[in-house]
Protein backbone atom coordinates (compact mmCIF):
# COMPACT_ATOMS: atom_id res chain seq x y z
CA UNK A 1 94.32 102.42 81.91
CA UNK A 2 97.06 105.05 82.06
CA UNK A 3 99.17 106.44 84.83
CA UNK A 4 97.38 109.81 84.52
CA UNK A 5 93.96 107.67 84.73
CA UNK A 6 94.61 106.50 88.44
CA UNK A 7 95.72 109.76 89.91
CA UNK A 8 92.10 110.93 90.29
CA UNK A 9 91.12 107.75 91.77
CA UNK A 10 93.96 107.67 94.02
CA UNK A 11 93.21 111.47 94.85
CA UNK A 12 89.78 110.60 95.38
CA UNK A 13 90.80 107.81 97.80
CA UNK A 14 93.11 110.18 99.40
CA UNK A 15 90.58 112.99 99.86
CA UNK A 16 87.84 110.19 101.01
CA UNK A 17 90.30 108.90 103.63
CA UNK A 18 91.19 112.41 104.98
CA UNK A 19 87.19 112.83 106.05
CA UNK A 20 86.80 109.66 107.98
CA UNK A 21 90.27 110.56 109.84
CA UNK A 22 88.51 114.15 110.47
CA UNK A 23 85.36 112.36 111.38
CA UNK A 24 87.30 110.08 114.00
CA UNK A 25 89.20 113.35 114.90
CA UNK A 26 86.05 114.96 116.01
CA UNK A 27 84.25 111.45 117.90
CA UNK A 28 87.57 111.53 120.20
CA UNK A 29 87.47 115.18 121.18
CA UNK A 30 83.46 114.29 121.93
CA UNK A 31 84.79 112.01 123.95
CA UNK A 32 87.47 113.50 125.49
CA UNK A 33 85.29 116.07 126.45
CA UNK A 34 82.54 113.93 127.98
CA UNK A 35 85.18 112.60 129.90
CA UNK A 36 85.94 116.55 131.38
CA UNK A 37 82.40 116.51 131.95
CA UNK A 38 81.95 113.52 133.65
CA UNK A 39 84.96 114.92 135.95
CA UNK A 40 83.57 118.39 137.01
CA UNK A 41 79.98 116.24 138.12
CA UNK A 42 82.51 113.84 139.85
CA UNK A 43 84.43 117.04 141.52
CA UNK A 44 87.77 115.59 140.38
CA UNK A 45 89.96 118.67 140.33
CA UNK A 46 92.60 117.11 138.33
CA UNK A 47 92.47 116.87 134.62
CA UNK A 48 91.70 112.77 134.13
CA UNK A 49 94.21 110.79 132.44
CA UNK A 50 91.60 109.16 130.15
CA UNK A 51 90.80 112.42 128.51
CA UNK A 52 94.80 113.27 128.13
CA UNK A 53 94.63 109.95 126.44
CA UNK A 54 92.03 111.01 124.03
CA UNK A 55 92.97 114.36 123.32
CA UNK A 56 96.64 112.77 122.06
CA UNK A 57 95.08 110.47 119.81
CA UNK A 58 93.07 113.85 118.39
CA UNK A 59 96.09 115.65 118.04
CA UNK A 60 97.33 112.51 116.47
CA UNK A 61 94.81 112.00 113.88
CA UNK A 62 94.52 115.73 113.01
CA UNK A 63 98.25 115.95 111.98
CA UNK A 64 97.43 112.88 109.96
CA UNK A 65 94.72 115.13 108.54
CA UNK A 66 97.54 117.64 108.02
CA UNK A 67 99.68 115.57 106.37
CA UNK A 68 97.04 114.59 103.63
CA UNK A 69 96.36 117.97 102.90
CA UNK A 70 99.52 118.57 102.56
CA UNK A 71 99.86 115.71 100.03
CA UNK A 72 97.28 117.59 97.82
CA UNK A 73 99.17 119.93 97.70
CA UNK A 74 102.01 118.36 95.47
């Protein structure tokens, strides 16, 4: 096998990567949002640190997202 015969393996791995990082991406905003729900029953008036915690780690995995679409790109 060839150099040119791995690239769409490896762009297949790429691109099968990318949608369990957007899958994870969306199971921590569910959560993070539960966690604003779960608040506002509570009458907490401040935004908890838990979902903070979880939105970050969104953020975080959607610019890894970004990145890898970005890589498809080249």
């Amino acid at each position: 096998m060839g150099r040119d015969d791995a690239v769409p393996e490896r762009d297949e791995a790429l691109e099968e990567l990318r949608g369990e990082l957007e899958a994870l991406a969306e199971r921590l905003g569910d959560l993070a949002y539960e966690e604003l729900r779960r608040a506002v029953e509570e009458g907490e008036t401040k935004r908890p640190e838990r979902e903070r915690r979880l939105t970050r780690a969104r953020n975080a995995v959607e610019r890894a997202v970004a990145l890898l679409r970005a890589a498809d790109r080249e």
